[in-house]
N, C-alpha and C. Protein backbone atom coordinates (compact mmCIF):
# COMPACT_ATOMS: atom_id res chain seq x y z
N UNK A 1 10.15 -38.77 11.27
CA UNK A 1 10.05 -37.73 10.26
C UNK A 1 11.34 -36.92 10.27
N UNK A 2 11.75 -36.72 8.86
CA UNK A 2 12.79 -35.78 9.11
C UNK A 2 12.84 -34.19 9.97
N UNK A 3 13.75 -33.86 9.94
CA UNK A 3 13.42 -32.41 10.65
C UNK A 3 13.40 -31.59 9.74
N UNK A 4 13.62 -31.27 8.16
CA UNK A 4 13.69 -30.30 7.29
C UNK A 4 11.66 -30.64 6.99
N UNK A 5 11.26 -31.88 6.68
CA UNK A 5 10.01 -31.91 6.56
C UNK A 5 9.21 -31.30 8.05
N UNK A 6 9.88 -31.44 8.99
CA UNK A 6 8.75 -31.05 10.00
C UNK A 6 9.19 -29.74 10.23
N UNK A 7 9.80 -28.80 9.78
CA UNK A 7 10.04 -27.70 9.77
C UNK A 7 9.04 -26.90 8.62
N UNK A 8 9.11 -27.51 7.06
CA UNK A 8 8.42 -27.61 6.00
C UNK A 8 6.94 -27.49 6.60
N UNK A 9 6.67 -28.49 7.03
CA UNK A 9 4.88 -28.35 7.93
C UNK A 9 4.73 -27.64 8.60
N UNK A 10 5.52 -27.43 9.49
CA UNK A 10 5.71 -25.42 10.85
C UNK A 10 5.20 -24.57 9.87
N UNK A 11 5.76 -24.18 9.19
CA UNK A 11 5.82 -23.27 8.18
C UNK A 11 4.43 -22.82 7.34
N UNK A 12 4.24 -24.13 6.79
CA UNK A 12 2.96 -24.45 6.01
C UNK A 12 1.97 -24.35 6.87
N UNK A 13 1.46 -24.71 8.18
CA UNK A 13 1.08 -24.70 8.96
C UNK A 13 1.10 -22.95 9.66
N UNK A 14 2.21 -22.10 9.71
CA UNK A 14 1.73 -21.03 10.34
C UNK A 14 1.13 -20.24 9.04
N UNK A 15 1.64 -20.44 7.70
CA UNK A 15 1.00 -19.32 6.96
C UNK A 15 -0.44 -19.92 6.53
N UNK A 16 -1.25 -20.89 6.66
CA UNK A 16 -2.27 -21.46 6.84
C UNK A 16 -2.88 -20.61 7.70
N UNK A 17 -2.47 -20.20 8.96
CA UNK A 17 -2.70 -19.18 10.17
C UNK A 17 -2.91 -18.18 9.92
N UNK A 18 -1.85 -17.21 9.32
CA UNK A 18 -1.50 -16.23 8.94
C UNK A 18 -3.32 -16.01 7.60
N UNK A 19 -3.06 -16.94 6.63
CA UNK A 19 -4.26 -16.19 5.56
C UNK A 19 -5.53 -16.89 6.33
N UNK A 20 -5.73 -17.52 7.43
CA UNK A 20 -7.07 -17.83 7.82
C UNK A 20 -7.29 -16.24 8.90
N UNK A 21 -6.34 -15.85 9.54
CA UNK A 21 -6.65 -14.46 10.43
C UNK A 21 -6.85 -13.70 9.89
N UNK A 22 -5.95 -13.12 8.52
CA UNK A 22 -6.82 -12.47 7.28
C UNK A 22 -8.21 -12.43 6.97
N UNK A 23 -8.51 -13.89 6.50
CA UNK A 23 -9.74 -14.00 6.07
C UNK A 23 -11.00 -13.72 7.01
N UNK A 24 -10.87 -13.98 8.52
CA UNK A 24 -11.64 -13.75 9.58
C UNK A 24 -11.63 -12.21 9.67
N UNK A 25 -10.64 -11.38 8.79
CA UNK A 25 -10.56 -9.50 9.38
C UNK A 25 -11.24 -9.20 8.01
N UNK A 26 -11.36 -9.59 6.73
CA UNK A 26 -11.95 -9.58 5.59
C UNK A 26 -13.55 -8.39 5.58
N UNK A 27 -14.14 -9.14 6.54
CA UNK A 27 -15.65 -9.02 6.41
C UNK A 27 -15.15 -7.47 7.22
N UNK A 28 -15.25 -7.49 8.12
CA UNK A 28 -15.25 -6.09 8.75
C UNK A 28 -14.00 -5.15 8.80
N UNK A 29 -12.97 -5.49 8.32
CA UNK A 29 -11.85 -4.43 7.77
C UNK A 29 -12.37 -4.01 6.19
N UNK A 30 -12.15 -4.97 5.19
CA UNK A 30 -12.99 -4.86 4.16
C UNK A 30 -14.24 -3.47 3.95
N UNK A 31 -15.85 -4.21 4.80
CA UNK A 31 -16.64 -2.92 5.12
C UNK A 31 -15.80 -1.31 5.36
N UNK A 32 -14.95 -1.34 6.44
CA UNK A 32 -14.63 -0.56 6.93
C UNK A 32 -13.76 0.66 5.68
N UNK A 33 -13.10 -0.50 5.25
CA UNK A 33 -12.13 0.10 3.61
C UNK A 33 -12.73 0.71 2.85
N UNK A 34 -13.63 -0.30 2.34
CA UNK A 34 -14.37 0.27 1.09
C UNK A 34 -15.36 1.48 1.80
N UNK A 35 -15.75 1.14 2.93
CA UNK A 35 -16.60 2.89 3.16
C UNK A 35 -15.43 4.17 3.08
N UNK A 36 -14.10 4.29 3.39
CA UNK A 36 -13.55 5.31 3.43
C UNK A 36 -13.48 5.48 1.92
N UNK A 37 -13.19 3.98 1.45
CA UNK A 37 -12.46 4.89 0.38
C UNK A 37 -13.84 5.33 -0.74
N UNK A 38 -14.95 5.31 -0.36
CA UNK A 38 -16.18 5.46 -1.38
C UNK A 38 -16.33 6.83 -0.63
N UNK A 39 -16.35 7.35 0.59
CA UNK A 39 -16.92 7.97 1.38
C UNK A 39 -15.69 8.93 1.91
N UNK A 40 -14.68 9.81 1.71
CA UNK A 40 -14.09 10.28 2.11
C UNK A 40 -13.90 11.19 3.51
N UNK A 41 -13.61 11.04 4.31
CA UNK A 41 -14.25 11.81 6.09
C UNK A 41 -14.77 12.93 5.51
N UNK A 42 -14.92 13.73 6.32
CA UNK A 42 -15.99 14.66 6.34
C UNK A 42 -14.60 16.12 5.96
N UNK A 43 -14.49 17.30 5.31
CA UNK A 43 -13.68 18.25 4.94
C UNK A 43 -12.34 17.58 4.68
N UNK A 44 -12.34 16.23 3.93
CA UNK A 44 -11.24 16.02 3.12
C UNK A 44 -11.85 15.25 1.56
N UNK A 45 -10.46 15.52 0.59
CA UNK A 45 -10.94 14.98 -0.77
C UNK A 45 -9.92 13.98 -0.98
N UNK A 46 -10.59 13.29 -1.72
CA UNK A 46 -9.18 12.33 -2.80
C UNK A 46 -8.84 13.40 -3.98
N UNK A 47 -7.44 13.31 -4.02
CA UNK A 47 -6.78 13.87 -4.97
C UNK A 47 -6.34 13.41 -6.45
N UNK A 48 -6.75 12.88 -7.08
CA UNK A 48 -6.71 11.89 -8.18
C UNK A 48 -5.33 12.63 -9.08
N UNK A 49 -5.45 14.44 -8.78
CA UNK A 49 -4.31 14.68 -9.24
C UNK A 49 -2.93 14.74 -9.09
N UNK A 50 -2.67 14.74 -7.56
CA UNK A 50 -1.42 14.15 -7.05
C UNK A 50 -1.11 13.02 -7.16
N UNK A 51 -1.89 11.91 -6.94
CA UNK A 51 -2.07 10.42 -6.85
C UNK A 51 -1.17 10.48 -8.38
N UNK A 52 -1.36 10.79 -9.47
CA UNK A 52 -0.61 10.99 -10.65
C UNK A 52 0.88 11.35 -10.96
N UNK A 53 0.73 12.24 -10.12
CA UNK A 53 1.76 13.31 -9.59
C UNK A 53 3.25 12.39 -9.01
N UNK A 54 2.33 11.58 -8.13
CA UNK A 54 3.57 10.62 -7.11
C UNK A 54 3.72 9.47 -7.83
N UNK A 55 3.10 9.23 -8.89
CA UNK A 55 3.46 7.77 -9.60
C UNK A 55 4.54 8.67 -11.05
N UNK A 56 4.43 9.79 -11.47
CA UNK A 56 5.21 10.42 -12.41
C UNK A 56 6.74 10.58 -11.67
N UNK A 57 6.45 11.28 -10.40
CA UNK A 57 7.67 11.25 -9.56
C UNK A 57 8.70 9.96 -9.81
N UNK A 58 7.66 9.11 -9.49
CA UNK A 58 8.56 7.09 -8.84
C UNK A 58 9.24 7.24 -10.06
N UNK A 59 8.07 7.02 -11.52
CA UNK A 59 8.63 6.53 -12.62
C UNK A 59 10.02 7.54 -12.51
N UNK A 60 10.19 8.44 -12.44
CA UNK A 60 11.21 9.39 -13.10
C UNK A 60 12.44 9.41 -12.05
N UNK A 61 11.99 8.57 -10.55
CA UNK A 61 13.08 8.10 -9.76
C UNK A 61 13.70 6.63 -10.30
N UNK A 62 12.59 6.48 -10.75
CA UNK A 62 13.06 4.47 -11.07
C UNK A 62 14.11 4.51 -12.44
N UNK A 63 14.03 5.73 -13.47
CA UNK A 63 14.46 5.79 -14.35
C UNK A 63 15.86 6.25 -14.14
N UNK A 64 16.37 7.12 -13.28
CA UNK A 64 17.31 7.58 -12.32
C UNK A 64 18.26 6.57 -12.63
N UNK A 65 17.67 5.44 -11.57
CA UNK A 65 18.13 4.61 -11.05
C UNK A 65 18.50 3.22 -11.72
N UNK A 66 18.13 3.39 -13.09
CA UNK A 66 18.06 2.72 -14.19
C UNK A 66 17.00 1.32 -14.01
N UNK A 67 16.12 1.66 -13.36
CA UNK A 67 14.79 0.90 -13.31
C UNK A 67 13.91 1.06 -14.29
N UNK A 68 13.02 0.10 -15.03
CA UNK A 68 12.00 -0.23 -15.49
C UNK A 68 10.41 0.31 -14.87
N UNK A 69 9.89 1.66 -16.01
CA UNK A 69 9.27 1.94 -15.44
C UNK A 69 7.83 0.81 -14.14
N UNK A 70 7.16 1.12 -13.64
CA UNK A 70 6.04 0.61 -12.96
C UNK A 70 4.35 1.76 -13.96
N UNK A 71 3.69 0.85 -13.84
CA UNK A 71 2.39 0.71 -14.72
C UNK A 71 1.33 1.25 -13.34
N UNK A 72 0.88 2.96 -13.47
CA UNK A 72 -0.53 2.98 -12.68
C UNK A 72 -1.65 1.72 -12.62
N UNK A 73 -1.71 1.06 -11.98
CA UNK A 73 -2.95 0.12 -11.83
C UNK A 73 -3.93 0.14 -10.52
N UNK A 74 -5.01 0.12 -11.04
CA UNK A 74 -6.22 0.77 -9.82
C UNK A 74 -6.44 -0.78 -9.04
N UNK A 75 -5.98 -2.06 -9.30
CA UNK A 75 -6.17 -3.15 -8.36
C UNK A 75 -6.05 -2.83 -6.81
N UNK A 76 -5.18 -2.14 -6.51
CA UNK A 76 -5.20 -1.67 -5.14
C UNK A 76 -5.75 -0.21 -5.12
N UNK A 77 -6.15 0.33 -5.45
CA UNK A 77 -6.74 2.03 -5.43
C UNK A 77 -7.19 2.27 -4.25
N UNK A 78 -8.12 1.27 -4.07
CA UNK A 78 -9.09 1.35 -2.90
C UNK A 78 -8.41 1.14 -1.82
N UNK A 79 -7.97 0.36 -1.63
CA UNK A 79 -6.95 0.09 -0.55
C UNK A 79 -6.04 1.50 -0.04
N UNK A 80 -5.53 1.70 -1.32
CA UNK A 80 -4.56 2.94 -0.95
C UNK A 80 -5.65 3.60 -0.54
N UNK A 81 -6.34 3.82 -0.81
CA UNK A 81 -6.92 5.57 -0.26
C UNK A 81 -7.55 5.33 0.58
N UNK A 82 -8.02 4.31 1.24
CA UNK A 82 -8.43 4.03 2.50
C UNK A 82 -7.60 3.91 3.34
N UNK A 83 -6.38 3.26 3.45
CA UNK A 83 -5.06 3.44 4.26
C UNK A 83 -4.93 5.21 4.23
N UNK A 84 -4.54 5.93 3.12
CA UNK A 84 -4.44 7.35 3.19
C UNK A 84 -5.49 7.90 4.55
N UNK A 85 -6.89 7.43 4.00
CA UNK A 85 -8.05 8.49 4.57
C UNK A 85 -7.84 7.45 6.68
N UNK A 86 -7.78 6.33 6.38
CA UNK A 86 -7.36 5.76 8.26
C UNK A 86 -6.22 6.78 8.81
N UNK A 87 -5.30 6.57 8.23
CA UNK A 87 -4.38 7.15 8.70
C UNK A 87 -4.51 8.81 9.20
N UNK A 88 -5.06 9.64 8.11
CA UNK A 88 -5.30 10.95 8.59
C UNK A 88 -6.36 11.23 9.52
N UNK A 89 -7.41 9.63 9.53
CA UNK A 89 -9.01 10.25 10.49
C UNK A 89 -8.26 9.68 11.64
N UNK A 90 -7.55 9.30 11.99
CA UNK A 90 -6.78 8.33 13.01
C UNK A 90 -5.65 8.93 14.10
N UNK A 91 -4.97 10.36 12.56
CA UNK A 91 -3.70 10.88 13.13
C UNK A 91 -2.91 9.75 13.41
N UNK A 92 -2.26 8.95 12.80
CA UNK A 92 -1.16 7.96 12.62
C UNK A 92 -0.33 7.63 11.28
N UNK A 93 0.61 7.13 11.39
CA UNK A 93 1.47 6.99 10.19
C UNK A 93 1.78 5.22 10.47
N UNK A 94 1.43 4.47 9.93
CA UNK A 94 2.16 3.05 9.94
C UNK A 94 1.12 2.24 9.02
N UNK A 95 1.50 0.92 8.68
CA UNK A 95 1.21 -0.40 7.77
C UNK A 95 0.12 -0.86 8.32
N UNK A 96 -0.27 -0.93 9.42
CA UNK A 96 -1.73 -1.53 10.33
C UNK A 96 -2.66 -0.36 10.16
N UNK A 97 -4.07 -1.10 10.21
CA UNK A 97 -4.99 0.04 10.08
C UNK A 97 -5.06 0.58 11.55
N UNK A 98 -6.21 1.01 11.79
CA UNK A 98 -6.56 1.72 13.16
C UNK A 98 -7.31 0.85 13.63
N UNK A 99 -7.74 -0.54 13.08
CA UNK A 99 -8.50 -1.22 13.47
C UNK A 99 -7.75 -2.61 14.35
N UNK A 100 -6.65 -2.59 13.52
CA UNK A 100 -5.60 -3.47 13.85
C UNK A 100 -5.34 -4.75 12.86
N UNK A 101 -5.73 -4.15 11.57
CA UNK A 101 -5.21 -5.19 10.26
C UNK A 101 -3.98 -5.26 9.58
N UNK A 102 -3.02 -6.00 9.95
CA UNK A 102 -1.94 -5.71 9.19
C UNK A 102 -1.68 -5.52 7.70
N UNK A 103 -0.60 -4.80 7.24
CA UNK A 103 -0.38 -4.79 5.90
C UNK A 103 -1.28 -6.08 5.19
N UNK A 104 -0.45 -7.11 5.65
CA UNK A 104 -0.93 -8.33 4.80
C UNK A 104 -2.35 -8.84 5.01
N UNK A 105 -2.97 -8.47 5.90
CA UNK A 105 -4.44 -8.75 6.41
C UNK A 105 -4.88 -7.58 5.62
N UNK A 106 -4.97 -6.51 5.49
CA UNK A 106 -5.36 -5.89 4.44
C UNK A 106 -5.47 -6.01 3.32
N UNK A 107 -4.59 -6.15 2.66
CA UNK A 107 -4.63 -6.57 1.19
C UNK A 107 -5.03 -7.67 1.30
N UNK A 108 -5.39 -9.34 1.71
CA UNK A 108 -5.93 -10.15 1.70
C UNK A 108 -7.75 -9.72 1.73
N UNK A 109 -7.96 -8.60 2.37
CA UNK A 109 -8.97 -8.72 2.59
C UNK A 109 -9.87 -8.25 1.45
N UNK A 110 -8.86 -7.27 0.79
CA UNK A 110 -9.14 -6.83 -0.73
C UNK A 110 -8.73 -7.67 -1.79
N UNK A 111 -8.02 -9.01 -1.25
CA UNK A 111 -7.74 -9.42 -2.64
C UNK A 111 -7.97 -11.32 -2.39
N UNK A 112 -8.31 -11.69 -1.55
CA UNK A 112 -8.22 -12.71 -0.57
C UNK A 112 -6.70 -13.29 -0.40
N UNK A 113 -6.49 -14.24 -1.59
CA UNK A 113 -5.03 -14.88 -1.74
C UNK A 113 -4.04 -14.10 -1.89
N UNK A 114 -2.82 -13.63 -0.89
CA UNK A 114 -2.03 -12.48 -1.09
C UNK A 114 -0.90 -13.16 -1.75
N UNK A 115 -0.80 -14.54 -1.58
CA UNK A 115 0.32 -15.22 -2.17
C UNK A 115 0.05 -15.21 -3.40
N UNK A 116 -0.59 -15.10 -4.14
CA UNK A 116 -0.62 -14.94 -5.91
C UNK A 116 0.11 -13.71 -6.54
N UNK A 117 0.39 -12.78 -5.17
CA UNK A 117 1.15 -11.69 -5.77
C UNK A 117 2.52 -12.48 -5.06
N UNK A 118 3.90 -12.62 -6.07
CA UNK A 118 5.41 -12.76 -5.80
C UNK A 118 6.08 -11.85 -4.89
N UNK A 119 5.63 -10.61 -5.43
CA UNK A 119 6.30 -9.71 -4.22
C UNK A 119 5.07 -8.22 -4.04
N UNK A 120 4.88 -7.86 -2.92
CA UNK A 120 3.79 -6.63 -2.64
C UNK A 120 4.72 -6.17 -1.81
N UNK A 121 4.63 -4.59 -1.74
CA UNK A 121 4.59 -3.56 -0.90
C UNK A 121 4.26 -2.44 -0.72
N UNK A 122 4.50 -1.62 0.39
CA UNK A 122 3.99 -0.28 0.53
C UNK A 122 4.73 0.82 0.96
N UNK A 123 4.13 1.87 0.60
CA UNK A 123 4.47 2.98 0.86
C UNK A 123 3.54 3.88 1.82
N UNK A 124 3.80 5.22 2.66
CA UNK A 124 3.00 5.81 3.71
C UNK A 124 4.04 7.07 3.83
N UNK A 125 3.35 8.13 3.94
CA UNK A 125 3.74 9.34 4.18
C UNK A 125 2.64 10.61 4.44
N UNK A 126 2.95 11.17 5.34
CA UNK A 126 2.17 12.59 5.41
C UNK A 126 2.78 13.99 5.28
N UNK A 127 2.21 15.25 4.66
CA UNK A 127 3.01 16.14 4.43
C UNK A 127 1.80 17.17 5.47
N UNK A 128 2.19 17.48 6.46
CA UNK A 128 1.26 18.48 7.26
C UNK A 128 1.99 20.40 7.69
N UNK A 129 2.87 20.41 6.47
CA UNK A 129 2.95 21.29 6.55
C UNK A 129 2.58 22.87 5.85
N UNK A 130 2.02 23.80 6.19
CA UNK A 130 1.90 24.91 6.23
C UNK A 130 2.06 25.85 5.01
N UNK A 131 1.86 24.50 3.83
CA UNK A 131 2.32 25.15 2.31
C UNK A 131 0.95 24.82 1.33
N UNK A 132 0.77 24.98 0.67
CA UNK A 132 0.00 25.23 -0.40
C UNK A 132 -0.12 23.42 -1.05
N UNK A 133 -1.28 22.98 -0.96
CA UNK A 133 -1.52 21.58 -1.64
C UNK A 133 -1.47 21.32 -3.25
N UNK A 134 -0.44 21.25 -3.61
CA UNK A 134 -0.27 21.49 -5.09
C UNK A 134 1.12 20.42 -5.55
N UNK A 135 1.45 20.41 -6.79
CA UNK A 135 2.65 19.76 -6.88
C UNK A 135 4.03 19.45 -6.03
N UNK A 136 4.14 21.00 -5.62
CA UNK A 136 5.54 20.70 -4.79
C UNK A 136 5.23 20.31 -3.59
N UNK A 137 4.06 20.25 -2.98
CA UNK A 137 3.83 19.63 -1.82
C UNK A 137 3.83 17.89 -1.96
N UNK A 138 3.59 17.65 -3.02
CA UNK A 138 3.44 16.24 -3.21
C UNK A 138 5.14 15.53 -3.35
N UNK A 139 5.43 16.95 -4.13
CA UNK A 139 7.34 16.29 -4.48
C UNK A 139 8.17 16.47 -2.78
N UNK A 140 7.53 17.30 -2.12
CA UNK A 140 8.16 17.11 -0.25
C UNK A 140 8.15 16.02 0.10
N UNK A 141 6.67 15.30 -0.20
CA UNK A 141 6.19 14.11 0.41
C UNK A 141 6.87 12.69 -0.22
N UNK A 142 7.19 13.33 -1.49
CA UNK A 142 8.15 12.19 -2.17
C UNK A 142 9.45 12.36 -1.69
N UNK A 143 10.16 12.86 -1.60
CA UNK A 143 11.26 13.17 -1.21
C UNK A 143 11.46 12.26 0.26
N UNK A 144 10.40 12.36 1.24
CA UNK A 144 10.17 11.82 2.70
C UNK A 144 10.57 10.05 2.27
N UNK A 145 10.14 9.73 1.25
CA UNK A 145 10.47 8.29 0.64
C UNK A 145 11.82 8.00 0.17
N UNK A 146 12.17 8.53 -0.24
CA UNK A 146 13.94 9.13 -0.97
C UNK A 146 14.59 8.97 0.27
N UNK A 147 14.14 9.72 1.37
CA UNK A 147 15.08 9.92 2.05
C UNK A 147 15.37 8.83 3.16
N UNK A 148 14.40 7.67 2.86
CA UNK A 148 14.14 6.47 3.82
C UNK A 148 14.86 5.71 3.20
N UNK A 149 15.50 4.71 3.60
CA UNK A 149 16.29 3.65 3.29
C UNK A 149 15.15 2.73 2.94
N UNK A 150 14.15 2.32 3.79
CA UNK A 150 13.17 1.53 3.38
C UNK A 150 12.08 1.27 1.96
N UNK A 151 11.99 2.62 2.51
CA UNK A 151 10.67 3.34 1.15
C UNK A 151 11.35 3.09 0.11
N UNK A 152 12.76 3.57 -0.10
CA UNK A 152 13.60 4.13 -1.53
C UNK A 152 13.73 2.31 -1.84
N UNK A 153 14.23 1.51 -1.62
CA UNK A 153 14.18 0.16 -1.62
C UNK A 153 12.68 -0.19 -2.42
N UNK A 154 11.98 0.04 -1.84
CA UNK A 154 10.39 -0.44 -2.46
C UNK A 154 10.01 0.40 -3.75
N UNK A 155 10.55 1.51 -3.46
CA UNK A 155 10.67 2.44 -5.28
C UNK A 155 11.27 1.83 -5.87
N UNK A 156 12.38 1.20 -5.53
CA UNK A 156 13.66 0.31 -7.17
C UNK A 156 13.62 -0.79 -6.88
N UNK A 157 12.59 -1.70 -6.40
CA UNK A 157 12.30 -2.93 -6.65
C UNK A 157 12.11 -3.21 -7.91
N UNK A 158 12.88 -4.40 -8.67
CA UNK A 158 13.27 -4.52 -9.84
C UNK A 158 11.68 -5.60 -10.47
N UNK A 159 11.18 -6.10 -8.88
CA UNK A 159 10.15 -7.35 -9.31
C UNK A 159 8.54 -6.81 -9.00
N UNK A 160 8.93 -5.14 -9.06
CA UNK A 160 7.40 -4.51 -9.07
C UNK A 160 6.93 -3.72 -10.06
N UNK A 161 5.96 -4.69 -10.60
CA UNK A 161 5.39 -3.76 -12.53
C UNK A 161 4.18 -2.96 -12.02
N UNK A 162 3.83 -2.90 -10.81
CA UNK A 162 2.91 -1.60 -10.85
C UNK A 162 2.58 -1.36 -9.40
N UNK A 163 1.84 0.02 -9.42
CA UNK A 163 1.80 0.54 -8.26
C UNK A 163 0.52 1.36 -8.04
N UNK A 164 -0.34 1.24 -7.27
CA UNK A 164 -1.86 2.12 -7.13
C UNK A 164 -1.19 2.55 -5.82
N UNK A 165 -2.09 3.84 -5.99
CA UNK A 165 -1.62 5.18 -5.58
C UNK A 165 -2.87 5.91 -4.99
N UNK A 166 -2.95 6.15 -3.53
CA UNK A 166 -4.20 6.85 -3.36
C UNK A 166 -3.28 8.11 -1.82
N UNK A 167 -4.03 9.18 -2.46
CA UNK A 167 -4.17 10.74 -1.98
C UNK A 167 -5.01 11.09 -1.52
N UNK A 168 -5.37 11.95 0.24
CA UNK A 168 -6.12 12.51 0.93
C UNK A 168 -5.79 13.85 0.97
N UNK A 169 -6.43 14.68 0.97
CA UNK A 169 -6.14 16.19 1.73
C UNK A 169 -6.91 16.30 2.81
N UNK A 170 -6.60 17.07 3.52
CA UNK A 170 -7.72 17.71 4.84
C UNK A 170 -7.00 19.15 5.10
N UNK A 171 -7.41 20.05 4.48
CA UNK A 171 -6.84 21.32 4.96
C UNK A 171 -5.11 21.48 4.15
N UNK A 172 -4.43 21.75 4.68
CA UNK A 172 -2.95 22.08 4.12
C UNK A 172 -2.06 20.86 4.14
N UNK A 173 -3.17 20.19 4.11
CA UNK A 173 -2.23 18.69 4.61
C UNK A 173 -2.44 17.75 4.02
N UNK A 174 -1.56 16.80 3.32
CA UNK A 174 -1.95 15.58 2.81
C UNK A 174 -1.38 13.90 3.02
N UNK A 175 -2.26 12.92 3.02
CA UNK A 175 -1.58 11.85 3.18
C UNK A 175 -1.61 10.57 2.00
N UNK A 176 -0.30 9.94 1.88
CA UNK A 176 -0.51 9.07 0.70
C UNK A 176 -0.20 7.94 0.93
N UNK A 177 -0.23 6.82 0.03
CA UNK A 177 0.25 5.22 0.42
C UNK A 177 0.43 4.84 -1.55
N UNK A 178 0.87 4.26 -1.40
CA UNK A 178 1.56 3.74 -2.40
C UNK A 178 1.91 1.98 -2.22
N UNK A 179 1.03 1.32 -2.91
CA UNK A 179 1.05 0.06 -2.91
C UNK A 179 1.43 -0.72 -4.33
N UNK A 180 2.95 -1.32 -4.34
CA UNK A 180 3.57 -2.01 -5.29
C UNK A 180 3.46 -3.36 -5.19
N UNK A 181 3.53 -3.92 -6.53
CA UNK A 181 2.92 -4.85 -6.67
C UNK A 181 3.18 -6.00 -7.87
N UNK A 182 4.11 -7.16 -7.53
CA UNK A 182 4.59 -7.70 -9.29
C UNK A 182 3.36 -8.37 -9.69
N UNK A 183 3.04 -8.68 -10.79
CA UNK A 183 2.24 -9.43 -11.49
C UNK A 183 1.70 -10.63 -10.99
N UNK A 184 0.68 -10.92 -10.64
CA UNK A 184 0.39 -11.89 -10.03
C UNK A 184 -0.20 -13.22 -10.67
N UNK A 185 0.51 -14.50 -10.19
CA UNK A 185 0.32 -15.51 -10.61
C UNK A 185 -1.03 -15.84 -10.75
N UNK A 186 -1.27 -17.02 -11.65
CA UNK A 186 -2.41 -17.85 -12.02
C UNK A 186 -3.07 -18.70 -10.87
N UNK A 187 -2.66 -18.93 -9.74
CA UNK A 187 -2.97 -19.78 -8.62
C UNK A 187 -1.88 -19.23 -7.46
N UNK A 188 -2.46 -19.64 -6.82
CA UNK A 188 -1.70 -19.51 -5.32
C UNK A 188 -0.51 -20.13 -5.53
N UNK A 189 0.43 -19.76 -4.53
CA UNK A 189 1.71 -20.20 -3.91
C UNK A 189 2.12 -21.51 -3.99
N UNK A 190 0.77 -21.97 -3.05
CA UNK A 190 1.62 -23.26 -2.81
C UNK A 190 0.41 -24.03 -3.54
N UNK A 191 -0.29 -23.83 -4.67
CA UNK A 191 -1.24 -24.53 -4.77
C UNK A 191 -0.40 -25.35 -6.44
């Protein structure tokens, strides 16, 4: 066998791996998701009006930047605001839940086939400071993205037409995620 084909099968073979460990975190990351995000912890809300707020922001950074706006879409909603509400019942900031699902095990678990989306990503930030939960607290928290080399990259992605957006408060404090997302194909990847 050649070595570019048996490299070709490695490959095929680990992401075979990769969406079967997904699919095994599905059932009980999944449960776990959809209860936060139906069920918000206990003295926090979803903010439906910031969540607005930070997708008006992007567009008006992406436009900046001479990007094509991105389209609010609730396909990931749930997701986001369950990442938001883990992260704050958790006290943590990162892409894995608290359970130990990665980015991509997450969204598989909400969407099964993650390869039908071309390109996905995310966003994560918390603003816990000592100011008033209102617009300009949300534009701090945007700014925290701006000021990342990473984040700001995933804002002017040229191959992402939309982005769901989910917002927690708990007190003076809020946390968000932002999940981008290009249009997703008719079939899988490699199908």
């Amino acid at each position: 066998m050649r070595p570019d084909r048996t490299r070709r099968r490695l490959c095929l073979g680990l992401l075979s791996l990769t969406a079967g460990a997904g699919s095994a975190l599905a059932g009980p990351y999944l449960d776990f998701a959809k209860g936060l995000a139906a069920h918000p912890p206990k003295g926090s809300t979803y903010r439906a009006d910031l969540e607005a707020e930070l997708v008006g922001l992007l567009n008006a950074y992406r436009a900046e930047k001479g990007k094509t706006p991105v389209t609010a879409d609730a396909a990931f909603k749930e997701a986001a605001r369950a990442h938001a509400a883990d992260m704050m019942l958790h006290d943590f900031m990162g892409h894995s839940s608290s359970t130990g699902a990665s980015f991509q095990g997450r969204m598989a678990a909400f969407v099964g086939d993650v390869t039908k989306y071309p390109s996905i990503g995310e966003n994560a930030a918390r603003d816990t400071q000592d100011t008033p939960v209102d617009d300009a607290k949300a534009r701090a928290l945007f700014q925290q993205w701006v000021e990342s080399s990473s984040h700001r990259k995933n804002m002017v992605n040229r191959s992402f037409a939309f982005v769901s957006t989910g917002v927690i408060q708990r007190g003076d404090s809020i946390w968000a995620v932002q999940i981008f997302f290009a249009t997703p194909r008719a079939k899988g990847f490699f199908q």
